[in-house]
Structures are given as structure tokens and as C-alpha cells.
PDB file of N, CA and C in Angstrom:
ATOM      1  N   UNK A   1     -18.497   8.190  21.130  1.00  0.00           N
ATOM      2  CA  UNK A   1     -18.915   6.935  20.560  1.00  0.00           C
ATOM      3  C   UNK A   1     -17.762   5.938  20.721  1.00  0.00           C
ATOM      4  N   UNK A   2     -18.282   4.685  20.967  1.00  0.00           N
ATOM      5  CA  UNK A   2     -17.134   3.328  21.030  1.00  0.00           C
ATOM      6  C   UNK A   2     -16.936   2.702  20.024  1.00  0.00           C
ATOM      7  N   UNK A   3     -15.854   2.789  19.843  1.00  0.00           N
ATOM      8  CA  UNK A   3     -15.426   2.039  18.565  1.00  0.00           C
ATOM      9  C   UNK A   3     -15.225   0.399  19.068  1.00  0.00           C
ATOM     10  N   UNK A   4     -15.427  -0.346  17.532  1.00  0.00           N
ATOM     11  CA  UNK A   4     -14.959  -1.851  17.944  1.00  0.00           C
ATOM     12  C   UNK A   4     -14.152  -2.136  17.259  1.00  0.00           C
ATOM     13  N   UNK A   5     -12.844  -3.261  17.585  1.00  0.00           N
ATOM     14  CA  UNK A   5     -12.013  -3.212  16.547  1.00  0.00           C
ATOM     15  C   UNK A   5     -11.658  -4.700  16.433  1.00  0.00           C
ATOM     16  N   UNK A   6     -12.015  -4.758  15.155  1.00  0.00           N
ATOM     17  CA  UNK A   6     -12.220  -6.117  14.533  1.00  0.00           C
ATOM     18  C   UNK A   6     -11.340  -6.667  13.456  1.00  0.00           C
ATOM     19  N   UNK A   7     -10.518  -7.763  13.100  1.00  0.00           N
ATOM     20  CA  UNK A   7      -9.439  -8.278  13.106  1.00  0.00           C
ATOM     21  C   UNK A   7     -10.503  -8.779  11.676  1.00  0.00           C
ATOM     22  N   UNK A   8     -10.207  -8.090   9.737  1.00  0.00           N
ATOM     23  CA  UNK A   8     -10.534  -8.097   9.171  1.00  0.00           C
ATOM     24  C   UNK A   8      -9.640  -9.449   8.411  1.00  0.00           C
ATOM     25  N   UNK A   9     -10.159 -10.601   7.705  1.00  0.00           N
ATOM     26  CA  UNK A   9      -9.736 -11.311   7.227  1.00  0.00           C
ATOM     27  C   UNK A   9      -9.991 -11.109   5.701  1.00  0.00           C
ATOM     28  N   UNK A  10      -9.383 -10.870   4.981  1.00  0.00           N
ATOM     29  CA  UNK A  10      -9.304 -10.678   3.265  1.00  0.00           C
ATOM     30  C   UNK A  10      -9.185 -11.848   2.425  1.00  0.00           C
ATOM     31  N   UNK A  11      -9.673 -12.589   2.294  1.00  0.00           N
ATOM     32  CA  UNK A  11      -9.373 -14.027   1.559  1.00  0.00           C
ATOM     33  C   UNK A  11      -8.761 -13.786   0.254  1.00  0.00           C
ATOM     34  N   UNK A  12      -9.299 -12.362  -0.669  1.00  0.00           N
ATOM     35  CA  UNK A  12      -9.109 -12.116  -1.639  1.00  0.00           C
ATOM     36  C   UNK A  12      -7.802 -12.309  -2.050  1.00  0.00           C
ATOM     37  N   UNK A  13      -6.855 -11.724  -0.856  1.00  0.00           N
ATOM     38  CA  UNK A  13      -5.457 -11.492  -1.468  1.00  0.00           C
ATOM     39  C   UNK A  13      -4.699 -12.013   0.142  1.00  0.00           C
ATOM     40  N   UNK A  14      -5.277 -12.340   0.815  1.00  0.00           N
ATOM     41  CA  UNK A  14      -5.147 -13.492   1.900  1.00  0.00           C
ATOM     42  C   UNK A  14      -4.010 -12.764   2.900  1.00  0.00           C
ATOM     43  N   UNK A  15      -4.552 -11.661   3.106  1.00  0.00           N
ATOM     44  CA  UNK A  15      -4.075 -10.468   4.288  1.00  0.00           C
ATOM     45  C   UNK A  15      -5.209 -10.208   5.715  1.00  0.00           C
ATOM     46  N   UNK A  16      -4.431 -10.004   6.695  1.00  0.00           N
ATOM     47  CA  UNK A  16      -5.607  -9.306   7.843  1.00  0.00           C
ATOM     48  C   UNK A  16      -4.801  -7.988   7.993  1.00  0.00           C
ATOM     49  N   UNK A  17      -5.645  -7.256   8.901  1.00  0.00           N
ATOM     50  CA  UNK A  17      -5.623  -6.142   9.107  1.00  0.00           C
ATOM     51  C   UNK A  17      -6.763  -5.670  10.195  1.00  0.00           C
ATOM     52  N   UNK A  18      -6.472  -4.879  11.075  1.00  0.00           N
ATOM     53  CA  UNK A  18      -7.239  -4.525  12.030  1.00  0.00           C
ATOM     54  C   UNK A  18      -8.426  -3.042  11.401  1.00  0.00           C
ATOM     55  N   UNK A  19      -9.322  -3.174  11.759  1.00  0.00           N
ATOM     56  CA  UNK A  19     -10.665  -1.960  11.484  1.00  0.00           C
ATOM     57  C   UNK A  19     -11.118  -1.718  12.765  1.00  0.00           C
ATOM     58  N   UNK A  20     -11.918  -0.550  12.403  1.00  0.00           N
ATOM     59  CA  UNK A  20     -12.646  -0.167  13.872  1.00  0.00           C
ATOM     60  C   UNK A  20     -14.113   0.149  13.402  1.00  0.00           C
ATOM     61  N   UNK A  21     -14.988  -0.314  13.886  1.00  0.00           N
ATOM     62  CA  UNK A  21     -16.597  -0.197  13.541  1.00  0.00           C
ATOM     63  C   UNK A  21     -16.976   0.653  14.572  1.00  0.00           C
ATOM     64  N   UNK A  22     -18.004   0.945  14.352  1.00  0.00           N
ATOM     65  CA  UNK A  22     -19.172   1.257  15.025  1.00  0.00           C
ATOM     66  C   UNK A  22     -20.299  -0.174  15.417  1.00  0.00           C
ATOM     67  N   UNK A  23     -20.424  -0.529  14.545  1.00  0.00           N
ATOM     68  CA  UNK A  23     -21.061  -2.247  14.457  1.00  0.00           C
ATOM     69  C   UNK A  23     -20.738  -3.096  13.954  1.00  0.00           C
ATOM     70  N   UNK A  24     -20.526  -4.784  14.736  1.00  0.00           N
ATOM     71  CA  UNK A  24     -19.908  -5.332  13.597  1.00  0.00           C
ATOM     72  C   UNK A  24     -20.919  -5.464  12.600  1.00  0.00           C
ATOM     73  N   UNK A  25     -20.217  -5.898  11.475  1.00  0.00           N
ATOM     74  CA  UNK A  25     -21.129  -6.167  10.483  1.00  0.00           C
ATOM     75  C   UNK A  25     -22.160  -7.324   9.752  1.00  0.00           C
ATOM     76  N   UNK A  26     -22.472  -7.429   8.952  1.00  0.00           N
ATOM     77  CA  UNK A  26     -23.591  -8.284   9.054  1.00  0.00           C
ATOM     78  C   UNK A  26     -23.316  -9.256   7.649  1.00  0.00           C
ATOM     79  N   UNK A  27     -23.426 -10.393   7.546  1.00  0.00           N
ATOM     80  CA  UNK A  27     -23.130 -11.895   6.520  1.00  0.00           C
ATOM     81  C   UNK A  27     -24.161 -10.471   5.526  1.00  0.00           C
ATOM     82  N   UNK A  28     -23.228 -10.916   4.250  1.00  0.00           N
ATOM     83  CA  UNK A  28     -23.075 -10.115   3.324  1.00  0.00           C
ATOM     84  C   UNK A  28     -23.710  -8.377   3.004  1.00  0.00           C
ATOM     85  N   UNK A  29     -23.085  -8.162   3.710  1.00  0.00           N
ATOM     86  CA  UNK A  29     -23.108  -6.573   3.799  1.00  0.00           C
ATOM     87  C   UNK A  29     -21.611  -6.201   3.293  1.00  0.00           C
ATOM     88  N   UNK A  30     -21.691  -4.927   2.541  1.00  0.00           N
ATOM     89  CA  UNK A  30     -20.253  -4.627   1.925  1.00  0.00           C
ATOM     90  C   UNK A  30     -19.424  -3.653   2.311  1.00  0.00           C
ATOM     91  N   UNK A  31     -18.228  -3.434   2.065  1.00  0.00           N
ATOM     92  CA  UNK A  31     -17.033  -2.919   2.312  1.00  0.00           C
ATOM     93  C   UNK A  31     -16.283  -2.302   1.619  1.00  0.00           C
ATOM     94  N   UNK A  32     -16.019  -1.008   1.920  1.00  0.00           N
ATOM     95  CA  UNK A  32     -15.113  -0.577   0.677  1.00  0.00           C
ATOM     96  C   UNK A  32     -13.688  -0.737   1.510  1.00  0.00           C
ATOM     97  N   UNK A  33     -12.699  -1.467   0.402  1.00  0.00           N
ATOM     98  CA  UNK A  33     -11.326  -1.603   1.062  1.00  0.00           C
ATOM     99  C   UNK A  33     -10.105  -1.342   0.300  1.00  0.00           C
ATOM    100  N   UNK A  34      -9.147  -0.870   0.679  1.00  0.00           N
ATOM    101  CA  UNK A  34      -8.042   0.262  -0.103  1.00  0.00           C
ATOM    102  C   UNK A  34      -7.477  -1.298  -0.404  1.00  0.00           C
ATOM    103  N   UNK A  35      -7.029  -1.656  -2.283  1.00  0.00           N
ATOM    104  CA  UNK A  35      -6.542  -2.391  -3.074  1.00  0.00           C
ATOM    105  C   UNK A  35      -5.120  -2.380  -2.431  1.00  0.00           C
ATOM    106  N   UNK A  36      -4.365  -3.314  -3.112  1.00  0.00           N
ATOM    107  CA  UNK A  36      -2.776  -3.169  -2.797  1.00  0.00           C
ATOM    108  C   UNK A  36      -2.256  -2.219  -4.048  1.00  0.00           C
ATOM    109  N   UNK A  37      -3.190  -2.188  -4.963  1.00  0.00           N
ATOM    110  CA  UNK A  37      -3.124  -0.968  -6.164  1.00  0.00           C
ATOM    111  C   UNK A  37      -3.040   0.297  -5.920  1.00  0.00           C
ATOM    112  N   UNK A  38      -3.613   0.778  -4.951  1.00  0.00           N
ATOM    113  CA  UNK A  38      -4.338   1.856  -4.867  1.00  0.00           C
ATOM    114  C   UNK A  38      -5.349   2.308  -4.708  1.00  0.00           C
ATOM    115  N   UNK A  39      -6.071   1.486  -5.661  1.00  0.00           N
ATOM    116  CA  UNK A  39      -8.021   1.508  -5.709  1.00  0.00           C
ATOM    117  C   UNK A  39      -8.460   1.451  -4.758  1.00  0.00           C
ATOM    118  N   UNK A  40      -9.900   1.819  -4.035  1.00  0.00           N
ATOM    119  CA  UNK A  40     -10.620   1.574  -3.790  1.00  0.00           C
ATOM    120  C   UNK A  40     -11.568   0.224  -4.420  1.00  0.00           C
ATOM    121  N   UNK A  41     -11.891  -0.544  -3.336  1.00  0.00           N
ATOM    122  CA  UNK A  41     -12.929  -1.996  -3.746  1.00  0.00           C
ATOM    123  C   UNK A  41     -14.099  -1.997  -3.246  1.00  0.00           C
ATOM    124  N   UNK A  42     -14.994  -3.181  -3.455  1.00  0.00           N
ATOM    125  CA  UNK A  42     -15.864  -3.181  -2.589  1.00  0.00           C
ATOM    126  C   UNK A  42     -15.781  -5.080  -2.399  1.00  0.00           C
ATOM    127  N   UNK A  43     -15.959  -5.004  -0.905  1.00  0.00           N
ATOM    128  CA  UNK A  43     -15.620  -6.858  -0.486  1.00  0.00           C
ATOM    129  C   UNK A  43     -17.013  -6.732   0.022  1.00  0.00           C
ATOM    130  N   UNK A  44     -17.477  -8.130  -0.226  1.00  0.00           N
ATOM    131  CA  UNK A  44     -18.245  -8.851   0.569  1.00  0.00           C
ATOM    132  C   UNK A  44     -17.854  -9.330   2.500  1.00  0.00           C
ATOM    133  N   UNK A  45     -18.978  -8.950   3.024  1.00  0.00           N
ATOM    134  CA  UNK A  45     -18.596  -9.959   4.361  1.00  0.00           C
ATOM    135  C   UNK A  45     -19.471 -11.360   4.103  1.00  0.00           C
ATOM    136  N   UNK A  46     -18.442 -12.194   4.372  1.00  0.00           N
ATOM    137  CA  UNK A  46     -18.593 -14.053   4.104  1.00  0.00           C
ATOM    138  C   UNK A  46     -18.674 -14.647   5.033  1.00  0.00           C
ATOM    139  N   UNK A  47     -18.199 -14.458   6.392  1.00  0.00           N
ATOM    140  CA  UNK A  47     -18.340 -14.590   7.616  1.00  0.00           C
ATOM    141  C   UNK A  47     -17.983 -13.847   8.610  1.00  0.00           C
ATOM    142  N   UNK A  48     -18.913 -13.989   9.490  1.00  0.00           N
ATOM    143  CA  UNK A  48     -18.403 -13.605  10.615  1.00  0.00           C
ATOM    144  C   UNK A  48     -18.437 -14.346  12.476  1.00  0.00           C
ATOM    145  N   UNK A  49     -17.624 -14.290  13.063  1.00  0.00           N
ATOM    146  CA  UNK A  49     -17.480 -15.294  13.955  1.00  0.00           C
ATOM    147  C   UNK A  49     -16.688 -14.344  15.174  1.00  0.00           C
ATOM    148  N   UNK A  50     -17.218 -15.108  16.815  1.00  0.00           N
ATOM    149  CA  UNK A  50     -16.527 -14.599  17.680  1.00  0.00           C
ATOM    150  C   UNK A  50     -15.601 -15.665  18.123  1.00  0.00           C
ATOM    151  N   UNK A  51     -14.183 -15.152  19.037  1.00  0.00           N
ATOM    152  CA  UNK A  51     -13.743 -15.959  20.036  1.00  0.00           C
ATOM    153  C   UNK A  51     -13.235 -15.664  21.362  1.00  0.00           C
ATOM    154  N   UNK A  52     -13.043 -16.016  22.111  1.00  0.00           N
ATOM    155  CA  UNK A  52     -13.264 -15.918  23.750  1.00  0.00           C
ATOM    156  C   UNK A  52     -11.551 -14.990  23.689  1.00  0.00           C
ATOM    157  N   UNK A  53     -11.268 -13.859  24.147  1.00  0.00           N
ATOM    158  CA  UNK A  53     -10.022 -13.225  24.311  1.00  0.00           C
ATOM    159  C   UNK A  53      -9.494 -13.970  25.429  1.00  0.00           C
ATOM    160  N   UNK A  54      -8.451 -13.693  25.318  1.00  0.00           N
ATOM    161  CA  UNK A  54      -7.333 -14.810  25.931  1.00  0.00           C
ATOM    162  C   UNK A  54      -7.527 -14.438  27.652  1.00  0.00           C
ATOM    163  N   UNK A  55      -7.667 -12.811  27.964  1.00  0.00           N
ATOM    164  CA  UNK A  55      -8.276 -11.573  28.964  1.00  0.00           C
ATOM    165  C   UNK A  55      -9.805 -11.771  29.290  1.00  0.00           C
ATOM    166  N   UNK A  56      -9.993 -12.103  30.648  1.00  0.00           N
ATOM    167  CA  UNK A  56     -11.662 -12.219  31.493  1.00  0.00           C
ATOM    168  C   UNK A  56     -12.069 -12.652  30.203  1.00  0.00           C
ATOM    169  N   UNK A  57     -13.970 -12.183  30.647  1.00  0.00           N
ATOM    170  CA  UNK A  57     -14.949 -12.994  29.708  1.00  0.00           C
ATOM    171  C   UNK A  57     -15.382 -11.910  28.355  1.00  0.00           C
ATOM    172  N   UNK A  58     -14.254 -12.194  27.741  1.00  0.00           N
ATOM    173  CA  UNK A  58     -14.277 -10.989  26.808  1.00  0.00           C
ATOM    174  C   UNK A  58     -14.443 -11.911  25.130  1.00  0.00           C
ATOM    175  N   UNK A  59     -15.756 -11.204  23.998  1.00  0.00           N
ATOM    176  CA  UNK A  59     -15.748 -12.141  22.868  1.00  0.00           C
ATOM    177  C   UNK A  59     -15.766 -10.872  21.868  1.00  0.00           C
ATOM    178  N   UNK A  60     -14.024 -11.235  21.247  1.00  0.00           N
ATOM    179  CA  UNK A  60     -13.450 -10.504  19.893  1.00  0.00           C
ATOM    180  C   UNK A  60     -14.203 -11.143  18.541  1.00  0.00           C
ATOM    181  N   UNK A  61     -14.596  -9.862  17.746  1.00  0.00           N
ATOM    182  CA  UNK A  61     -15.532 -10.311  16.447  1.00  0.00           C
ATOM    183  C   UNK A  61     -14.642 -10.233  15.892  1.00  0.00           C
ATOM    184  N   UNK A  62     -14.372 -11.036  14.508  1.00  0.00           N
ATOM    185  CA  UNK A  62     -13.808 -11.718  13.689  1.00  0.00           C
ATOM    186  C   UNK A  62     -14.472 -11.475  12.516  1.00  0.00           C
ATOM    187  N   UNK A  63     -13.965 -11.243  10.834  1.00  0.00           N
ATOM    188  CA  UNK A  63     -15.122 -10.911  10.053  1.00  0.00           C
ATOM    189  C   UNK A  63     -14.221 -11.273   8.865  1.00  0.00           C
ATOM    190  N   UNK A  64     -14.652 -12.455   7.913  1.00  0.00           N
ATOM    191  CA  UNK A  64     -14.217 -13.004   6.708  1.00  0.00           C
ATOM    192  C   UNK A  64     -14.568 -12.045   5.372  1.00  0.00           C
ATOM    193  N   UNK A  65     -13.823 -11.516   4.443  1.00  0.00           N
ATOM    194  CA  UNK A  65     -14.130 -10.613   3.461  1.00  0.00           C
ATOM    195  C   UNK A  65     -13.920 -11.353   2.046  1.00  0.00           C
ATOM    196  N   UNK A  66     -14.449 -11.367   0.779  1.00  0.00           N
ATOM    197  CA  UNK A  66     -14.254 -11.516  -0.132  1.00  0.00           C
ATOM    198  C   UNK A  66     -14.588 -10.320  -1.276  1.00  0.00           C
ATOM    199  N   UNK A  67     -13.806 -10.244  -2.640  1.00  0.00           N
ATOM    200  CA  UNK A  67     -13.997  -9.018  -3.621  1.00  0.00           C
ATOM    201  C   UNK A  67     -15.675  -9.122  -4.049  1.00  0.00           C
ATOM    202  N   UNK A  68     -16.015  -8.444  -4.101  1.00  0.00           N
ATOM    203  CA  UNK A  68     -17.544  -8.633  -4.885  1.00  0.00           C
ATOM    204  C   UNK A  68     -17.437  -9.571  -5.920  1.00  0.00           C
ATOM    205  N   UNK A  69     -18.023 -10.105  -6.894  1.00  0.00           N
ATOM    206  CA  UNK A  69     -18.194 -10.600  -7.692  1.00  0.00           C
ATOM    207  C   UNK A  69     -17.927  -9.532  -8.750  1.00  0.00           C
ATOM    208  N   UNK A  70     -18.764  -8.524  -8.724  1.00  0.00           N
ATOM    209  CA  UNK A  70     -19.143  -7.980  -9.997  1.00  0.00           C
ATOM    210  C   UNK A  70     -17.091  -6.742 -10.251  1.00  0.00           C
ATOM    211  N   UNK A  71     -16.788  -6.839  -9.172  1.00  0.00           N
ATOM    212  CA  UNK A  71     -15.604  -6.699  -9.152  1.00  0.00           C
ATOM    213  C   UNK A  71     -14.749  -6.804  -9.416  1.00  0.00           C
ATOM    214  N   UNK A  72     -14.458  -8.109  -9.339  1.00  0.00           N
ATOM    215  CA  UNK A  72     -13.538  -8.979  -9.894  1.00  0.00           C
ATOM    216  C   UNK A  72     -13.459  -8.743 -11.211  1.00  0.00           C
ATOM    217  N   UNK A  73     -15.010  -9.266 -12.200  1.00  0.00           N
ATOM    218  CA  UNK A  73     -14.682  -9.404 -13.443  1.00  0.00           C
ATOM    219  C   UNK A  73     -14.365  -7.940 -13.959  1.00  0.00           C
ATOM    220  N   UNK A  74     -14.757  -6.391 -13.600  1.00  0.00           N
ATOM    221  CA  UNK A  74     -14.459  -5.334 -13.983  1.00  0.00           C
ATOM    222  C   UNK A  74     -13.361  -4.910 -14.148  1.00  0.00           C
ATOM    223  N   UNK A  75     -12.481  -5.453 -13.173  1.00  0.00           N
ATOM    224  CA  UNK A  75     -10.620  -4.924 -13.159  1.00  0.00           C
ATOM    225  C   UNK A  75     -10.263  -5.780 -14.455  1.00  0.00           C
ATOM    226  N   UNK A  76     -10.344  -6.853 -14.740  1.00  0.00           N
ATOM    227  CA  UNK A  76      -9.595  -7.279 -15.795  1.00  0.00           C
ATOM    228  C   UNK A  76      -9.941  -7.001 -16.929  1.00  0.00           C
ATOM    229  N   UNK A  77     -11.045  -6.161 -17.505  1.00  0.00           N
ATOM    230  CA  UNK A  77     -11.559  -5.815 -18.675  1.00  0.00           C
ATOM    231  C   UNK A  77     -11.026  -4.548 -18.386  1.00  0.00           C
ATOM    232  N   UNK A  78     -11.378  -3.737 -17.503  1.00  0.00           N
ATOM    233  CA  UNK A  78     -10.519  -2.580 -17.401  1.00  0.00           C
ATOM    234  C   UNK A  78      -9.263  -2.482 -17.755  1.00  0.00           C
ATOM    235  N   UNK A  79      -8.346  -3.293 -17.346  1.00  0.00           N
ATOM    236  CA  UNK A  79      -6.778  -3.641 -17.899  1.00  0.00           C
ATOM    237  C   UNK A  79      -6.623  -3.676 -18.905  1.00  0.00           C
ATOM    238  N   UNK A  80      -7.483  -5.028 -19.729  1.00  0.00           N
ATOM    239  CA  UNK A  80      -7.172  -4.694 -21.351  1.00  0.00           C
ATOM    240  C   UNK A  80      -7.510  -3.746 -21.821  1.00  0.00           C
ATOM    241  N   UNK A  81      -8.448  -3.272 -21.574  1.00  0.00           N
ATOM    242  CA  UNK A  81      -9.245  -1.797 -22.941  1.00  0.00           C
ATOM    243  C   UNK A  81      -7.685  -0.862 -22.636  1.00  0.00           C
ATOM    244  N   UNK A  82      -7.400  -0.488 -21.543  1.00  0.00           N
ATOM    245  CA  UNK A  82      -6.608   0.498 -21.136  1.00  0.00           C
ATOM    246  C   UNK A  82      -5.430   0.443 -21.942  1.00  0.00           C
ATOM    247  N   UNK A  83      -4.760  -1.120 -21.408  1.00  0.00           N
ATOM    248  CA  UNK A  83      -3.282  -1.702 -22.478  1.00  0.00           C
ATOM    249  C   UNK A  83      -3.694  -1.387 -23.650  1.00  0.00           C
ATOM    250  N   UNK A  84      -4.634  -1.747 -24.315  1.00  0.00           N
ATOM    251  CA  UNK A  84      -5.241  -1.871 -26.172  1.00  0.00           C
ATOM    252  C   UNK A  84      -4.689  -0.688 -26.937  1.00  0.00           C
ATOM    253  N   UNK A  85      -4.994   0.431 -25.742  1.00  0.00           N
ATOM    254  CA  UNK A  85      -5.325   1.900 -26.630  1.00  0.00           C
ATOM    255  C   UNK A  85      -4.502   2.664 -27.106  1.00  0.00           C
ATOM    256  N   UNK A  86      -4.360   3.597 -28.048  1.00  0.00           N
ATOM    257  CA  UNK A  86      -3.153   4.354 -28.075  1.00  0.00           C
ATOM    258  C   UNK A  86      -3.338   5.428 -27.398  1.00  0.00           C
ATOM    259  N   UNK A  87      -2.347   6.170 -26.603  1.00  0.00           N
ATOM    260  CA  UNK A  87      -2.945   7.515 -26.757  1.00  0.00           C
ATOM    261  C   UNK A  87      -3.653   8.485 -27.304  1.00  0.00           C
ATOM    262  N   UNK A  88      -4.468   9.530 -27.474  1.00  0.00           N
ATOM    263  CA  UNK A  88      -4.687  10.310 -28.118  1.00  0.00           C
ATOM    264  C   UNK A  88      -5.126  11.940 -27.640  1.00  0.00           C
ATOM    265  N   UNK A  89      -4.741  12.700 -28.576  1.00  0.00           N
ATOM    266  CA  UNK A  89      -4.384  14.033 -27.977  1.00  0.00           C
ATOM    267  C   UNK A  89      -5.782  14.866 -27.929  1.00  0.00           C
ATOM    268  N   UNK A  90      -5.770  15.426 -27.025  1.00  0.00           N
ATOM    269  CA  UNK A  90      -7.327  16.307 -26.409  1.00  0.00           C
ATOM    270  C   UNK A  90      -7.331  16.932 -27.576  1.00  0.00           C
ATOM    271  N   UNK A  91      -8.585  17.247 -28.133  1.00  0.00           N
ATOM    272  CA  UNK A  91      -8.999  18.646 -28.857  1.00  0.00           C
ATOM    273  C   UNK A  91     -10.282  19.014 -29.006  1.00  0.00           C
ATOM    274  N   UNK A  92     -10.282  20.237 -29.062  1.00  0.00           N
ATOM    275  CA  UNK A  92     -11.440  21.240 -28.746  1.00  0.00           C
ATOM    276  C   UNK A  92     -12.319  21.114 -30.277  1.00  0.00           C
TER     277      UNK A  92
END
């Protein structure tokens, strides 16, 4: 199988990074993408666009990403409850 490799734009946190598809992808179809945290996310695709490679008649896909919505607001409620709490010790 051929891979394609497509020059991922992150608006979220305003990084690229190269991927390799199978297909590009499609105006809002989603993405799971490794956080600068650690996490796992899920981004939106917001656009997507070709341009002519600099090499013969060759057209590189291009693909704009944003965090989900429902995303966004989850990490920061997650943060507080977490900070809020005290520890407390397991018991049976």
C-alpha cells in the first residue's frame, strides 16, 4: 500500500508536522493527535488545500487541523476537579 505524506498544520498550538495517510482527508473529519502533554486528542480537519511541488507536475496535500470543540472545554474542567482534590487512600 502507498502511503501519502501530508504536511499537517495544527492551528491549535500553531505547529506542523509531517503524517502519512492512506487518504487525504476530508473538511471535517477527525484526528487523533499526540498533545504536547502527552494525551491523546481529537482535532478537527478545517481545511484542506493542494500546491504545485516545486519537482514536475506534482500536487502536495496540505491539511489545516483544529482541537474539537468538545475538547477543549473538557481539559480545563479536568484540571480543576483534579487540582481541587485531596488525595485519598484505597479501601476495600
Amino acid at each position: 500500500m502507498k502511503l501519502i505524506e501530508i504536511e499537517v498544520q495544527n492551528e491549535t498550538h500553531q505547529t506542523q508536522l509531517q503524517m502519512r495517510f492512506a487518504v487525504v482527508p476530508r473538511l471535517g473529519e477527525g484526528l487523533r493527535l499526540l498533545e504536547p502533554s502527552g494525551f491523546w486528542a481529537s482535532y478537527d480537519v478545517i481545511d484542506v488545500w493542494y500546491q504545485k511541488a516545486e519537482y514536475g507536475d506534482i500536487w502536495v496535500p496540505y491539511i489545516h487541523v483544529r482541537i474539537t470543540q468538545t475538547q477543549q472545554v473538557a481539559e480545563p474542567e479536568l484540571d480543576s476537579v483534579l487540582s481541587e482534590k485531596e488525595p485519598v487512600p484505597f479501601t476495600v
